[in-house]
Protein backbone atom coordinates (compact mmCIF):
# COMPACT_ATOMS: atom_id res chain seq x y z
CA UNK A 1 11.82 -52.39 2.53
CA UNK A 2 13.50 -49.36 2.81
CA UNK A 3 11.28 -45.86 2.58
CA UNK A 4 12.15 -43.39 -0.24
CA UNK A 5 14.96 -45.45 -1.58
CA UNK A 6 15.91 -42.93 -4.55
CA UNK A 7 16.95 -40.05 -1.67
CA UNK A 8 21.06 -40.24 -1.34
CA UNK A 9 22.10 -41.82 1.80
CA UNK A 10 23.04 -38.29 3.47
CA UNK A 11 20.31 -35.54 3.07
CA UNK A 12 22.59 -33.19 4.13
CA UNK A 13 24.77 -33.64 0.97
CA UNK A 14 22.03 -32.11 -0.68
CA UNK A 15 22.31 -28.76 1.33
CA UNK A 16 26.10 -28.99 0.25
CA UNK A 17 25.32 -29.43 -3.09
CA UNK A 18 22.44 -26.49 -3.20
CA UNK A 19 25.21 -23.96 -1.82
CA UNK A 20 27.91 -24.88 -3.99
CA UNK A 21 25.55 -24.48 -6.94
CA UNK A 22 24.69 -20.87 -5.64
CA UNK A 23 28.20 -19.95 -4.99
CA UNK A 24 29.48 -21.88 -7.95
CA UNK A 25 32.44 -22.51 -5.98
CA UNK A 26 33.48 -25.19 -3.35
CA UNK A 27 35.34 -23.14 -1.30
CA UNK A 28 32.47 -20.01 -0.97
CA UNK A 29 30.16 -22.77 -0.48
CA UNK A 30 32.70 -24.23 2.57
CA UNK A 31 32.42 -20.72 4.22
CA UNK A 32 28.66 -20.16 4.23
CA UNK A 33 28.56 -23.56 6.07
CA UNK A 34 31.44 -23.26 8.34
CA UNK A 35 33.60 -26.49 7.10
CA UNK A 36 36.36 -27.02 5.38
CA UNK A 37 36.75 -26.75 1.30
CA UNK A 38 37.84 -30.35 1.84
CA UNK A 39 34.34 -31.66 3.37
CA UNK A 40 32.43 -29.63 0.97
CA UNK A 41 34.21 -31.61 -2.17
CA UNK A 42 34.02 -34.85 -0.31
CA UNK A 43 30.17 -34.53 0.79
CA UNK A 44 30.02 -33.97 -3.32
CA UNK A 45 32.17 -37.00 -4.27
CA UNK A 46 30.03 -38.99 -2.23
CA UNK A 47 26.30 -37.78 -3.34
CA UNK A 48 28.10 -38.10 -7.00
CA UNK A 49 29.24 -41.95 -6.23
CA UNK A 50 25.23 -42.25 -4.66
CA UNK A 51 23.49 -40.94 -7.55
CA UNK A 52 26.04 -42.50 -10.43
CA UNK A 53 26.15 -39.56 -11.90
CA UNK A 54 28.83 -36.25 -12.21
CA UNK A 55 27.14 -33.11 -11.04
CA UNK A 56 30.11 -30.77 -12.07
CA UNK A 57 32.92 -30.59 -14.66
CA UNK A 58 35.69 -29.56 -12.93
CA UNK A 59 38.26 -27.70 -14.83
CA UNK A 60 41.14 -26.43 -11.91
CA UNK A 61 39.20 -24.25 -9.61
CA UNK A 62 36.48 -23.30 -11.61
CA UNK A 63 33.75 -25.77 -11.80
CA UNK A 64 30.30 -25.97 -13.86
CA UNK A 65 26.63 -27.75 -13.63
CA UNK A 66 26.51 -30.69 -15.80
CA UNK A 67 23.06 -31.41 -17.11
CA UNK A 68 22.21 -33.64 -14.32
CA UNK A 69 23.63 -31.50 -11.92
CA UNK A 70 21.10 -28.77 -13.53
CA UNK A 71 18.17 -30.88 -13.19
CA UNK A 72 19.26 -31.65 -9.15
CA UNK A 73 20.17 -28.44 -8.79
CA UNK A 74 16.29 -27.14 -9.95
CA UNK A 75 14.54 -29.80 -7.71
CA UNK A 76 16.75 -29.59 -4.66
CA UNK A 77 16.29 -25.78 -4.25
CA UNK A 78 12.57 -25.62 -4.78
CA UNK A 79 12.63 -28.13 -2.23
CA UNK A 80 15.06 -26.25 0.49
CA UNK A 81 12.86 -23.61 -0.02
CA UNK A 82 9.60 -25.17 0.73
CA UNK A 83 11.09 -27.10 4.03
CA UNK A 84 13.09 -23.20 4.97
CA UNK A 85 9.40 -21.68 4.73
CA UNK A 86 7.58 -24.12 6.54
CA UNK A 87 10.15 -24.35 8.97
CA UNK A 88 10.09 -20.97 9.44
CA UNK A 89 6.60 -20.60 9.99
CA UNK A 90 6.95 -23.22 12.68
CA UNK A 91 9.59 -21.54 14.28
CA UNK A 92 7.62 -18.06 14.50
CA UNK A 93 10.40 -16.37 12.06
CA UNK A 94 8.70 -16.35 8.79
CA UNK A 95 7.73 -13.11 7.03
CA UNK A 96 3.97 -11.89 7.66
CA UNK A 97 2.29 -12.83 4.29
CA UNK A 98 1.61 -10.07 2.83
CA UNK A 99 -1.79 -8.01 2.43
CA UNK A 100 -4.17 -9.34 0.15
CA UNK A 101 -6.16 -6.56 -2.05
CA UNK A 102 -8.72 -6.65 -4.36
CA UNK A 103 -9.22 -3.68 -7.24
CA UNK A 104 -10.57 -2.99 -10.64
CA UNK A 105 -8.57 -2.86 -13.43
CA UNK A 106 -9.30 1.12 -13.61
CA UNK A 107 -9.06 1.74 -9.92
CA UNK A 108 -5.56 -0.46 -9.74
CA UNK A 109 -3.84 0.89 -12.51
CA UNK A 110 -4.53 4.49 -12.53
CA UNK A 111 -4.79 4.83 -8.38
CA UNK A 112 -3.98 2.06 -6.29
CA UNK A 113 -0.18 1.42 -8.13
CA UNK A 114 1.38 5.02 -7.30
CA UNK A 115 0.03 4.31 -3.77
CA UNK A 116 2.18 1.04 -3.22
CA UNK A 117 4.91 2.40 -5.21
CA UNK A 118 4.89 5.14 -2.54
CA UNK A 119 5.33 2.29 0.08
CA UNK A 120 7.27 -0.13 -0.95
CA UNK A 121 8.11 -1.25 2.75
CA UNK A 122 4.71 -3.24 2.64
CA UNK A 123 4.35 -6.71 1.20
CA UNK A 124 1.30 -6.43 -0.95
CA UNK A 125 -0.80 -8.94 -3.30
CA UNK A 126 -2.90 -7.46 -5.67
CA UNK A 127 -6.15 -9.23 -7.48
CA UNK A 128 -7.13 -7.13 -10.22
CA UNK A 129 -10.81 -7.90 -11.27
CA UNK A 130 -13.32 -6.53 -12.68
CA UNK A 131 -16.02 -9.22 -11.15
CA UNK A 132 -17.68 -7.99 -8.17
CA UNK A 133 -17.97 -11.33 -6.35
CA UNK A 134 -14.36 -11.66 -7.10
CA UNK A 135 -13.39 -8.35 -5.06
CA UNK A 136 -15.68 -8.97 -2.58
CA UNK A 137 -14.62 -11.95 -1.98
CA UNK A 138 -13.80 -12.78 2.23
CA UNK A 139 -10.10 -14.31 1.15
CA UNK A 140 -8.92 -10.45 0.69
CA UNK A 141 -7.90 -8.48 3.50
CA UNK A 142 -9.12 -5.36 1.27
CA UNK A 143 -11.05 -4.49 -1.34
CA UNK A 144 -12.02 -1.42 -2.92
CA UNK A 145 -15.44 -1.82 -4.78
CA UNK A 146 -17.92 0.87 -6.59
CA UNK A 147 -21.16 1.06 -5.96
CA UNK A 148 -22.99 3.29 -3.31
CA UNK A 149 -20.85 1.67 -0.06
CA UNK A 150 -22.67 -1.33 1.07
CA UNK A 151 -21.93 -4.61 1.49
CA UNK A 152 -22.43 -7.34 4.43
CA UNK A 153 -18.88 -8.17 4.76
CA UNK A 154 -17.07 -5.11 4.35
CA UNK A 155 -16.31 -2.17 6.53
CA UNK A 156 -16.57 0.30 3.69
CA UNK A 157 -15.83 4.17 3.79
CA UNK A 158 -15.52 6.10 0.67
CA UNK A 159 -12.86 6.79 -1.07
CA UNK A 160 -13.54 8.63 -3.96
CA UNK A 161 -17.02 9.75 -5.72
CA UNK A 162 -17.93 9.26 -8.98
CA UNK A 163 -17.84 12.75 -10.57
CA UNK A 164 -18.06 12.57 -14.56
CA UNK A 165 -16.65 14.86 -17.08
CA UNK A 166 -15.44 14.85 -20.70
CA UNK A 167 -11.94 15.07 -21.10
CA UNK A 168 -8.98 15.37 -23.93
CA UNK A 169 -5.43 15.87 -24.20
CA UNK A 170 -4.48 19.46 -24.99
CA UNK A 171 -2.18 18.10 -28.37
CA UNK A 172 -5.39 17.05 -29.21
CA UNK A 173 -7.58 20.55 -28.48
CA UNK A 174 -4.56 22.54 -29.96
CA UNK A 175 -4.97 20.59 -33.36
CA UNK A 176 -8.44 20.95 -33.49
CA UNK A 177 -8.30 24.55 -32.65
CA UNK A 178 -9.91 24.84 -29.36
CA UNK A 179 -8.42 27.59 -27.10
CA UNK A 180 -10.86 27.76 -24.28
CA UNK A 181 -12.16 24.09 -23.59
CA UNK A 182 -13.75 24.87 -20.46
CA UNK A 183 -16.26 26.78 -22.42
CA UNK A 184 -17.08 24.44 -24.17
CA UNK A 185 -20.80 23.77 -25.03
CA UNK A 186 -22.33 20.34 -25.56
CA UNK A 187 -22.78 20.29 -28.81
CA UNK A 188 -19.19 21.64 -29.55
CA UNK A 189 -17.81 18.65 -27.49
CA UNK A 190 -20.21 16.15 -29.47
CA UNK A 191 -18.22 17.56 -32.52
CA UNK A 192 -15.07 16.27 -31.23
CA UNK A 193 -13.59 12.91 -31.79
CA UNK A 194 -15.12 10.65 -29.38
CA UNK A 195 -14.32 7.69 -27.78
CA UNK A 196 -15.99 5.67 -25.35
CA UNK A 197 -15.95 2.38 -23.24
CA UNK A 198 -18.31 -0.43 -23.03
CA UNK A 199 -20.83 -0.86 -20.37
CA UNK A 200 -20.05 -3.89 -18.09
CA UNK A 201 -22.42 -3.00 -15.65
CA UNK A 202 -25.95 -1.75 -15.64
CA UNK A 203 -24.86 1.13 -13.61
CA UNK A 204 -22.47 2.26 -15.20
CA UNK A 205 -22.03 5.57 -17.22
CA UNK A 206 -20.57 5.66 -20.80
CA UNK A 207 -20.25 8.82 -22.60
CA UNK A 208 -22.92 8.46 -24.66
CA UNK A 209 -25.11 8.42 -21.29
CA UNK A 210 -23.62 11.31 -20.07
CA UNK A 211 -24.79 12.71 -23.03
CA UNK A 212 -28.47 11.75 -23.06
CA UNK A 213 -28.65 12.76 -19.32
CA UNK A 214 -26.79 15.97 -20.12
CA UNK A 215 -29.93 16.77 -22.81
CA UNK A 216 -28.24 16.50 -26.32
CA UNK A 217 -30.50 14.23 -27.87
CA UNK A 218 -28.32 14.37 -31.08
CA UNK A 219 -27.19 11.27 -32.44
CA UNK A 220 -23.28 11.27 -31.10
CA UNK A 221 -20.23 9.65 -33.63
CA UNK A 222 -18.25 7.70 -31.28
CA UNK A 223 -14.87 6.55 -32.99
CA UNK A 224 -14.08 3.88 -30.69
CA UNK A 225 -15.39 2.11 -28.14
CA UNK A 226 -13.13 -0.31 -25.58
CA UNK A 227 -13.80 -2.86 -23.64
CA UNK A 228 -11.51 -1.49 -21.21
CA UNK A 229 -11.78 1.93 -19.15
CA UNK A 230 -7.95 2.16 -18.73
CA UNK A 231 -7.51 1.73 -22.72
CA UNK A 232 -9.99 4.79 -23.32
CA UNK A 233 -8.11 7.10 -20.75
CA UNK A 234 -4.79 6.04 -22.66
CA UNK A 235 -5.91 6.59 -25.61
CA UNK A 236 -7.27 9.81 -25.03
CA UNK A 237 -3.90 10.78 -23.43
CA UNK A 238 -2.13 10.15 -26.74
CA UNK A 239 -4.77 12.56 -28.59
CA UNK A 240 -7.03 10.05 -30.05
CA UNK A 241 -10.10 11.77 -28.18
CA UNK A 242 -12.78 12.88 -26.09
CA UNK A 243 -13.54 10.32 -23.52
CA UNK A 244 -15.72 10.57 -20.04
CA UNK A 245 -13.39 11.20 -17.42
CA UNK A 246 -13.47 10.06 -13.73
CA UNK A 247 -12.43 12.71 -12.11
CA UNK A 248 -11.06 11.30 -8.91
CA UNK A 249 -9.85 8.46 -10.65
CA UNK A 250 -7.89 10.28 -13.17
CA UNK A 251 -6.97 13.27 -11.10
CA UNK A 252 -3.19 12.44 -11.42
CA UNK A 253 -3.75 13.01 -15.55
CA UNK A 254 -5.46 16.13 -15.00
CA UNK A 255 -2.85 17.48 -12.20
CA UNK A 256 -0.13 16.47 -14.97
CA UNK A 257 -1.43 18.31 -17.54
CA UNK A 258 -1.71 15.29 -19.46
CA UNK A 259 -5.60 15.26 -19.76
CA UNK A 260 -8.06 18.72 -19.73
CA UNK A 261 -12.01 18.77 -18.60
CA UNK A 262 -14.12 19.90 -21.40
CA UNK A 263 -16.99 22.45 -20.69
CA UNK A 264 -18.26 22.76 -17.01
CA UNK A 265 -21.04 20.18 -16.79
CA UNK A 266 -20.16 17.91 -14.31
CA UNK A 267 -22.22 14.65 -13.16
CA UNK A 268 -21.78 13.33 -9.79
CA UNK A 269 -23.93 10.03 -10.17
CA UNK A 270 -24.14 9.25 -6.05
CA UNK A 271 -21.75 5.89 -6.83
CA UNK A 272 -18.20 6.00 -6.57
CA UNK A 273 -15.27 3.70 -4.88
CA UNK A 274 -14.97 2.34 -1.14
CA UNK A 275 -11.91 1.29 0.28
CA UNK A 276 -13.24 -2.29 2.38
CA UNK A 277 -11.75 -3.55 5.33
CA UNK A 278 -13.15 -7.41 5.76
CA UNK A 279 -15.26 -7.99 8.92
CA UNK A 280 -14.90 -11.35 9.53
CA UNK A 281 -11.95 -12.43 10.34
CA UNK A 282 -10.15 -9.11 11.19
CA UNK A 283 -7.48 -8.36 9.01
CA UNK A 284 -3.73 -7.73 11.15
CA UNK A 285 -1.87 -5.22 11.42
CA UNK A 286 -0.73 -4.29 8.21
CA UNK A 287 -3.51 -4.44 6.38
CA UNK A 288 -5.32 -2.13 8.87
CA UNK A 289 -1.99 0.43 8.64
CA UNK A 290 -2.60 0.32 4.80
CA UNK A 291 -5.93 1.10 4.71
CA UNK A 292 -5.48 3.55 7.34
CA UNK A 293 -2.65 5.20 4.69
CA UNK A 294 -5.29 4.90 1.62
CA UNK A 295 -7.67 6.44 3.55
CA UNK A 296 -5.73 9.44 3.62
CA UNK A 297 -4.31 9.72 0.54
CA UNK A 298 -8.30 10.29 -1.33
CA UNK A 299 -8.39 12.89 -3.71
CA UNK A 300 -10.97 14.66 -2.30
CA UNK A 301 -11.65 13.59 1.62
């Protein structure tokens, strides 16, 4: 009984086929494979004569996928490009894979992504999660994970401390009439429209924390609250208001102008963000270059 009897009787007709559908032309597809136009359009007679089926209308020189010749066309390249890659990986040619990495939502979107834009020479996968088993998790070459810098299977050095601060956007203090905000007083930032994010984690600070350990027992009006740290620090950027600023994390906001501490208390709660390098197994090459590179980019080293 013959094995895999659907599969044309030359599999090489098949690699014909997948560069004349890239090339959409019989002759471009003849020089990428170093025959003749000839062989290329009778190596697609033949698969069309196997298969019962036209692949391409033909009109002159130009030619076109029918709608089986689509559906090959799908199917035969995903599976060229499966056998290339393990093929290549046999043969010691394929790519490195690229570095795995592991980040909050906060820390990703408002740190780590201007530092892989800046090197876009590295192949990098990024989990975004705000689990903690998730980012600590042994399949990532990296992680960067708050807390106070310990953990049994990282290598963790800090990266930057948690040092917290309301802040606003100055559209938003120039409406309101505020011309000095650093001087500020507590009660005259409680005044302000606040916002404020959820706690996720018991040791975590939200505004209204900051608050109570700051001494202002008053009862605080908090607009809005989000779910999401990123979303408060956006939507304090577009004026909505006050919101507890990281200021490591958001130093690129305050450097722009975009986003302005409010009076001069500011809490540094002894947690922050460590940049991980996994233990066991060592990470290569790349990933060790890359955290070498984060390392030196902190805000405050």
């Amino acid at each position: 009984m013959q094995y895999r009897p659907a599969l044309p009787k030359s599999l090489d007709a098949l690699r014909v086929f997948d560069a004349a559908v890239r090339h959409r032309s019989f002759s471009r597809a003849a020089d990428e494979l170093l025959v003749t136009q000839a062989a290329v359009s009778r190596r697609i007679q033949a698969l069309e004569a196997d298969l019962g089926e036209a692949l391409f209308a033909r009109a002159g020189r130009n030619i076109a996928l029918t709608d089986a010749g689509r559906r090959l066309a799908a199917s035969v390249s995903a599976a060229l490009d499966y056998l290339e890659g393990d093929l290549s990986a046999l043969r010691g040619t394929a790519p490195p894979p690229p570095v795995t990495i592991a980040a909050a939502t906060s820390v990703s979107h408002l740190w780590l992504a201007a530092q892989l834009r800046a090197r876009p020479e590295l192949a990098v996968r990024v989990l975004t999660t705000d689990s903690l088993s998730e980012a600590a998790a042994r399949s990532h070459d990296l992680t960067i994970l708050y807390g106070r810098g310990q953990h049994p299977d990282w290598l963790l050095a800090p990266l930057m401390a948690e040092r917290l601060q309301p802040v606003a956007a100055p559209e938003l203090l120039a409406r309101l009439g505020v011309d000095d905000p650093a001087a500020l007083t507590l009660a005259e930032i409680a005044d302000l429209p606040l916002l404020d994010y959820a706690r996720v984690r018991p040791n975590w600070v939200t505004l209204a924390a900051w608050f109570a350990r700051a001494g202002h027992g008053a009862p605080l009006r908090i607009g809005r609250t989000f779910t999401s740290y990123v979303l408060g620090i956006e939507a304090a950027v577009h004026g909505d208001g006050v919101v507890l600023g990281s200021l490591d994390l958001i130093a690129a906001q305050i450097a722009s102008g975009a986003l302005v501490p409010l009076g001069h208390r500011v809490e540094e709660t002894g947690q922050g963000y460590h940049l991980g390098l996994r233990r066991d197994p060592p990470p290569g090459p790349e990933a060790v270059r890359l955290h070498a590179e984060l390392l030196a980019a902190r805000v405050n080293p």
